[in-house]
Protein backbone atom coordinates (compact mmCIF):
# COMPACT_ATOMS: atom_id res chain seq x y z
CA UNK A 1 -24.02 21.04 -16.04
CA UNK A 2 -27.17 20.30 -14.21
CA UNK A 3 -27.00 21.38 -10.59
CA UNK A 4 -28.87 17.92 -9.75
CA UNK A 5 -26.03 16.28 -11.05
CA UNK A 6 -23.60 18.26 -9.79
CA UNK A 7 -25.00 17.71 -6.19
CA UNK A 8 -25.56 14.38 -7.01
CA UNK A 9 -22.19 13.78 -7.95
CA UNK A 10 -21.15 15.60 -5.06
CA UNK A 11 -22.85 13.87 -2.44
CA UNK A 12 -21.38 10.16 -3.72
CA UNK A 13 -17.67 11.40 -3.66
CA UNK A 14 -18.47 12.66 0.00
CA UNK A 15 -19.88 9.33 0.89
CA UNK A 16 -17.04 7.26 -0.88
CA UNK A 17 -14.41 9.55 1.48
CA UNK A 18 -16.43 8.96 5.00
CA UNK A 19 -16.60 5.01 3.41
CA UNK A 20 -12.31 5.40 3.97
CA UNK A 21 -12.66 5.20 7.44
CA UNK A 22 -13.49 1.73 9.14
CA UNK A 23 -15.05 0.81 5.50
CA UNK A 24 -17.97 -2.14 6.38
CA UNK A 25 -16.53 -3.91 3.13
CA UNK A 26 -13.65 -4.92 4.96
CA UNK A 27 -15.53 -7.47 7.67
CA UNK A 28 -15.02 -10.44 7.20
CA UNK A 29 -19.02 -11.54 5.81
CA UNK A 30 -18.02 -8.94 2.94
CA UNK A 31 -14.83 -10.10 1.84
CA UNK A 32 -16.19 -11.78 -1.54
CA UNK A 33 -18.03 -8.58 -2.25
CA UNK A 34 -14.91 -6.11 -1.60
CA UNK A 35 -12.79 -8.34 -3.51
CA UNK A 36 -15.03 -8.25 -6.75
CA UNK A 37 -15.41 -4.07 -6.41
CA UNK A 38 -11.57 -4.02 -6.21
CA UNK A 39 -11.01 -5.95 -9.30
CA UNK A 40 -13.30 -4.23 -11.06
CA UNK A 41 -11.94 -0.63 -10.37
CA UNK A 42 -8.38 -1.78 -10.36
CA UNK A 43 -8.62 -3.35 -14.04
CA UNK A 44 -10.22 -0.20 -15.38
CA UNK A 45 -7.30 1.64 -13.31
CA UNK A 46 -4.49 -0.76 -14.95
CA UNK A 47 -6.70 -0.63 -18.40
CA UNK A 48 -5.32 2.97 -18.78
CA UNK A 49 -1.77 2.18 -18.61
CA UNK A 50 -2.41 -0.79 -20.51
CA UNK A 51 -3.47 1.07 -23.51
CA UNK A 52 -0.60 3.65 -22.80
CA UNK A 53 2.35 1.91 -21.56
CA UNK A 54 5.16 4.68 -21.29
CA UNK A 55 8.83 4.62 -20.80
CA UNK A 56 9.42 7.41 -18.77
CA UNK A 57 6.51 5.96 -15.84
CA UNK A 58 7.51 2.32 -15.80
CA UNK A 59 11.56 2.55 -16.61
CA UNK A 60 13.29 1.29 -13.57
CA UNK A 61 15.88 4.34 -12.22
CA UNK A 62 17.97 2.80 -8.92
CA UNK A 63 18.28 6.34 -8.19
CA UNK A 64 14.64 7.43 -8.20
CA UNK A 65 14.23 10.50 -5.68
CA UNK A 66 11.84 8.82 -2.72
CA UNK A 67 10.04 10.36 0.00
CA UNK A 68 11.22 9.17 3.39
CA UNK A 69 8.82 6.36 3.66
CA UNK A 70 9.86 4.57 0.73
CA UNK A 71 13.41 4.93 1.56
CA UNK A 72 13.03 2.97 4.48
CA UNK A 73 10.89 0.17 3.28
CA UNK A 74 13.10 -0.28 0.42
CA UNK A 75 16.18 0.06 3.41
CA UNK A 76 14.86 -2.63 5.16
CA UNK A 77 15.01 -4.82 2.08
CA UNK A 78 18.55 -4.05 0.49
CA UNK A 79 19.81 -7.47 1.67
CA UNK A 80 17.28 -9.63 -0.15
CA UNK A 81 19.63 -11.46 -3.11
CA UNK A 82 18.38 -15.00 -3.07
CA UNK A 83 15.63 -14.22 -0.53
CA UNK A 84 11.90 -15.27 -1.93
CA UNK A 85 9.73 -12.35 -1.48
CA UNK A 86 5.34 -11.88 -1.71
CA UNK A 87 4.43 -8.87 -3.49
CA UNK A 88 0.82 -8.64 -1.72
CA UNK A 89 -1.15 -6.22 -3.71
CA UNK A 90 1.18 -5.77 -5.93
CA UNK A 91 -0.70 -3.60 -8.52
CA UNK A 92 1.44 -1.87 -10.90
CA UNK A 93 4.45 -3.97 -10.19
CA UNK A 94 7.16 -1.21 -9.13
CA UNK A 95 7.77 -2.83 -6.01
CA UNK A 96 7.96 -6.62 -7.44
CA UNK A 97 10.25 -4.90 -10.46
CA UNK A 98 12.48 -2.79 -7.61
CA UNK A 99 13.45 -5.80 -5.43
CA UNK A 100 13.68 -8.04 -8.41
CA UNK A 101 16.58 -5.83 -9.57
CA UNK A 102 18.58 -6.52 -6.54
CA UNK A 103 18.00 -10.22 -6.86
CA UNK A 104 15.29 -11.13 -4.75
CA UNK A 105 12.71 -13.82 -6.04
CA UNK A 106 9.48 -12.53 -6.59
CA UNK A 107 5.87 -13.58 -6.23
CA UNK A 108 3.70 -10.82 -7.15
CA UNK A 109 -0.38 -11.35 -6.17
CA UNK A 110 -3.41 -9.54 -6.92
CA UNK A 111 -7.26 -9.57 -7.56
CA UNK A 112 -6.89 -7.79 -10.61
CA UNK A 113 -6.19 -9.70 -13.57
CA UNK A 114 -5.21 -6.69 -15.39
CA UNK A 115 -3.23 -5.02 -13.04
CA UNK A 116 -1.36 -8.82 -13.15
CA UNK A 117 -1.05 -8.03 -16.99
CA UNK A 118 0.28 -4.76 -16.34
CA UNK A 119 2.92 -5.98 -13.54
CA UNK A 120 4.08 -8.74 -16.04
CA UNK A 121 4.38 -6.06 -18.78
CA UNK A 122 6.42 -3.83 -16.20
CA UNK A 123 8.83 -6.52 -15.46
CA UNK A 124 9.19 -7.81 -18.92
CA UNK A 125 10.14 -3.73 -19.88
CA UNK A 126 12.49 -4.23 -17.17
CA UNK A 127 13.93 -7.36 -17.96
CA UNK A 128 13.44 -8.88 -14.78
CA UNK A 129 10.60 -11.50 -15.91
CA UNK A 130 12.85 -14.17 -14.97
CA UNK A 131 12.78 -13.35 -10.86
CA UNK A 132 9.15 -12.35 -10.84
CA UNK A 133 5.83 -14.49 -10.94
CA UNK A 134 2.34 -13.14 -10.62
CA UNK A 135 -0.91 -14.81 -9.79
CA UNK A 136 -3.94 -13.38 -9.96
CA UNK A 137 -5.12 -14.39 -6.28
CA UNK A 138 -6.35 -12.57 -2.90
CA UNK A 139 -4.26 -11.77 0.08
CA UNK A 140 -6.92 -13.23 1.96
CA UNK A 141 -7.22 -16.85 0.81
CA UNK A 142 -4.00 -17.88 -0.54
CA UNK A 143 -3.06 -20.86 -2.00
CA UNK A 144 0.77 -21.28 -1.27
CA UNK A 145 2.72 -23.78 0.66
CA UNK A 146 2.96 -23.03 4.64
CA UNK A 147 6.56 -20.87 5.68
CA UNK A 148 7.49 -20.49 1.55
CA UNK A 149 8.69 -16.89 1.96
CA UNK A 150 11.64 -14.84 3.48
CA UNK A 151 9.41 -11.92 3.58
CA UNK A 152 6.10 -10.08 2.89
CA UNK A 153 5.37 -6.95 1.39
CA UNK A 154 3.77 -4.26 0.34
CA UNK A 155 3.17 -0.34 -0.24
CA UNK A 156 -0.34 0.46 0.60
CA UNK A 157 -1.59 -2.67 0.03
CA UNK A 158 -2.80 -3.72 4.34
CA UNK A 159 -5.65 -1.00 4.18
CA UNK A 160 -7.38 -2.64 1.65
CA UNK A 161 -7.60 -6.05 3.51
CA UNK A 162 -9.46 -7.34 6.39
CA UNK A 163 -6.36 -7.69 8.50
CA UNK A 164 -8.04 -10.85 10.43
CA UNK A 165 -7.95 -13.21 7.42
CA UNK A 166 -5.13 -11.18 6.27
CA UNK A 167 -3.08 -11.49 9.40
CA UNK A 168 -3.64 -15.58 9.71
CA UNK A 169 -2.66 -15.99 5.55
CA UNK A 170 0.06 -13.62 5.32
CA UNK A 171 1.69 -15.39 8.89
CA UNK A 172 1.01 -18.74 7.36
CA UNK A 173 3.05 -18.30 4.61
CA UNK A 174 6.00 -16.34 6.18
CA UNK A 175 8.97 -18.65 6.88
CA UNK A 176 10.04 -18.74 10.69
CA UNK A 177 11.99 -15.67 11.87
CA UNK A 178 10.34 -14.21 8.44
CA UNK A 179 9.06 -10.51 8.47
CA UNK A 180 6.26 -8.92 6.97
CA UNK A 181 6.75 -5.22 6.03
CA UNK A 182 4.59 -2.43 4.81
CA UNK A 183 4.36 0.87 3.91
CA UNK A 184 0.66 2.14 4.94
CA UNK A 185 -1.56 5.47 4.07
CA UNK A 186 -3.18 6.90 7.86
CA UNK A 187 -5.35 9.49 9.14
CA UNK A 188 -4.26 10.87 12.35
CA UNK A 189 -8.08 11.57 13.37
CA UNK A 190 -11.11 10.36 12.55
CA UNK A 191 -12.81 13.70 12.51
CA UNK A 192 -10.69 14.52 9.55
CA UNK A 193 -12.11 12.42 7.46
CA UNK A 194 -15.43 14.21 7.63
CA UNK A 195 -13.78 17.80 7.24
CA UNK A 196 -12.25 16.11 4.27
CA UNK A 197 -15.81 15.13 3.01
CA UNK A 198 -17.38 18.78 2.89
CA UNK A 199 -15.02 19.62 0.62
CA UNK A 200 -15.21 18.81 -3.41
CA UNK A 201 -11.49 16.83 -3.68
CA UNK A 202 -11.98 13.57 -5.68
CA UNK A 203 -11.86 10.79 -3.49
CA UNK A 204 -9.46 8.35 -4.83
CA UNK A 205 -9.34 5.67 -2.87
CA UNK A 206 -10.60 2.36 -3.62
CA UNK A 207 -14.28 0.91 -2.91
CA UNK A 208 -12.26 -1.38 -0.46
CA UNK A 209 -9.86 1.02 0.85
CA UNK A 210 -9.76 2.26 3.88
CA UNK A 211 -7.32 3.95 6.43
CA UNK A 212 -5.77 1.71 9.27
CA UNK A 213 -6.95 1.88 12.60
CA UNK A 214 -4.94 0.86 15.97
CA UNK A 215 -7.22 -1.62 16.46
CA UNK A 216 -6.73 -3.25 13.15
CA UNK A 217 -3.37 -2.78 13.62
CA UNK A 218 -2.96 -4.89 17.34
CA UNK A 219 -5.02 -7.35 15.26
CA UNK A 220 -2.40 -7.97 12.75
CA UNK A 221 0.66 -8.03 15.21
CA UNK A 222 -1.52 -10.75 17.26
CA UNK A 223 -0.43 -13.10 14.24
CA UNK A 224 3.43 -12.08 14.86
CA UNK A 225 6.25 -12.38 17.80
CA UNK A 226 7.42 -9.22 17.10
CA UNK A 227 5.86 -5.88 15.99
CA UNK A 228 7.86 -2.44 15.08
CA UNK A 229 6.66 0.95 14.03
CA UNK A 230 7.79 4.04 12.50
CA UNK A 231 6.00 7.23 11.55
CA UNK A 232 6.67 9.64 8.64
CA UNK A 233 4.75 12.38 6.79
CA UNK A 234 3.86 15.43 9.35
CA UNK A 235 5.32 18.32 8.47
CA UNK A 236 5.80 16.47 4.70
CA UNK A 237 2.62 16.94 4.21
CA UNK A 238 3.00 20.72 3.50
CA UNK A 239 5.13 19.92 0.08
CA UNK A 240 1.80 19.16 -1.50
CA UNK A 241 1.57 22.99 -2.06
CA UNK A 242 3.54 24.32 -5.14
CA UNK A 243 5.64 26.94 -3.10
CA UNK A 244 6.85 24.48 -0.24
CA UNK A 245 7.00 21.40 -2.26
CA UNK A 246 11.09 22.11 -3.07
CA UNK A 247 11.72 21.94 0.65
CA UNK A 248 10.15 18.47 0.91
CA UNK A 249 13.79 17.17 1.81
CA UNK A 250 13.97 19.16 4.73
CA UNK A 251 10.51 18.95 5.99
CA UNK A 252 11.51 14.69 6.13
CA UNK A 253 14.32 15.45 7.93
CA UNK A 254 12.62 17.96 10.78
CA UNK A 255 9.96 15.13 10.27
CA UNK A 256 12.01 12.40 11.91
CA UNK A 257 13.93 15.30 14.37
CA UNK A 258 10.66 15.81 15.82
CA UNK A 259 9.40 12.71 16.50
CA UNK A 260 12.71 11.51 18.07
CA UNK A 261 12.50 14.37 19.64
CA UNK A 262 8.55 14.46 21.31
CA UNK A 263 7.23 11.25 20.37
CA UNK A 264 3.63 11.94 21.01
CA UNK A 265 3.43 13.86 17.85
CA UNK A 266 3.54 10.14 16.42
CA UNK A 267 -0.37 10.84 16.32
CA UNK A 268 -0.40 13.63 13.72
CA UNK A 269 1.89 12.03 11.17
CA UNK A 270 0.38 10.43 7.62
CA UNK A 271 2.09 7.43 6.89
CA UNK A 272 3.68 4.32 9.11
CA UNK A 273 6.40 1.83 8.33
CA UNK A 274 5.25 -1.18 9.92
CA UNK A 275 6.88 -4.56 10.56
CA UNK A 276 6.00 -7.74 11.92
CA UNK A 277 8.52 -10.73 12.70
CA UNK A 278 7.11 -14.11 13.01
């Protein structure tokens, strides 16, 4: 390959990882213009699973082995039979297809029309159609009734948003006493996002991605009464290498013993459960 392109191509996945921290797409004067890069790369995204919809990826399995994270999001959603629920950013659909199983009522919205095809396809295969809806619509400027839904959610969907606009919609729409819950992606310091560039790993978050900052984050619970937090992935992080990765059970559970146990190591976790009551 030419080394111009190689350095070329080199120098743009750099830029597109230092873009993932406090990304300038995500003011508010740039919403319009995130929200058209996001479609775009999320329909070519949902274009590939589209044209190769499997069994095995999309079949729904209650028992499905989940990190720690996801076990708790999903925990604090095991009572929602009859409760109406928004899917923000729903993507795929696993989520919308997971909570629709247990008899929730779901909405599932997102700026990609094809990722909206691919949800719909997902809970079709599932035959769940019948409790979830999709629009194709942004977080940001929704169109729905005020107080329509029990709860909010999503799984790294917030650090794609501007969490201003965000914050104001999302609250809006959340019934009184309502909560708002998400699973979210985070980078315990900013310098690490610049070690991360030097090296040649693909960067693959979205144009309008980026990782959640605290300030972002008192923005958002400035929309809410109550605000609650829980961190996971430190030591987790380690089963991303072949040798440790069968131990990824225990490295959750000395996870969560060390943070009870010396909670300033809260800043070098990965990942944070957060949840907002209105």
């Amino acid at each position: 390959m030419n080394p111009a392109k190689v350095l070329k191509k080199y120098m743009e996945n750099s830029r597109a990882i230092r873009r993932s921290y406090n990304n300038p797409l995500k003011k508010t004067e740039n919403i319009s213009l995130k929200n058209e890069l996001e479609q775009q790369f999320y329909d070519e995204e949902a274009e590939k699973y589209l044209a190769n919809f499997r069994d095995d990826v999309f079949l729904y399995d209650e028992n499905e082995t989940m990190p720690t994270g996801h076990k708790q999001f999903y925990l604090q959603l095991k009572d929602s039979d009859g409760k109406k629920i928004l899917d923000i950013c729903c993507g795929h659909g696993f989520t919308s297809v997971r909570l629709a199983k247990i008899g929730a009522q779901v909405t599932g919205i997102d700026v990609s029309p094809k990722m909206i095809e691919l949800a719909q396809k997902n809970a079709e295969f599932n035959d769940v159609d019948e409790r979830i809806s999709t629009r194709v619509m942004s977080v940001q400027a929704m169109d729905f009734a005020d107080q329509n839904f029990d709860f909010v959610v999503g799984i790294g969907a917030l650090h794609h948003l501007n969490l201003e606009t965000a914050g104001h919609e999302i609250s809006r729409v959340l019934k009184k006493g309502g909560k708002a819950i998400f699973l979210e992606p985070r980078i315990p310091f900013k310098w690490l996002i610049f070690v991360r560039s030097v090296f040649p790993n693909k960067c693959f978050e979205s144009p309008g991605g980026a990782q959640l900052t605290d300030k972002e984050i008192r923005i958002f619970s400035g929309f809410f009464s109550k605000t609650k937090v829980d961190y996971f992935l430190f030591l987790r992080k380690l089963a991303r290498f072949p040798i440790l990765n069968k131990l990824s059970d225990h490295l959750d559970k000395y996870d969560a013993y060390l943070i009870n146990r010396f909670p300033f190591l809260k800043k070098f976790y990965w990942a944070f459960l957060l949840q907002f009551t209105k």
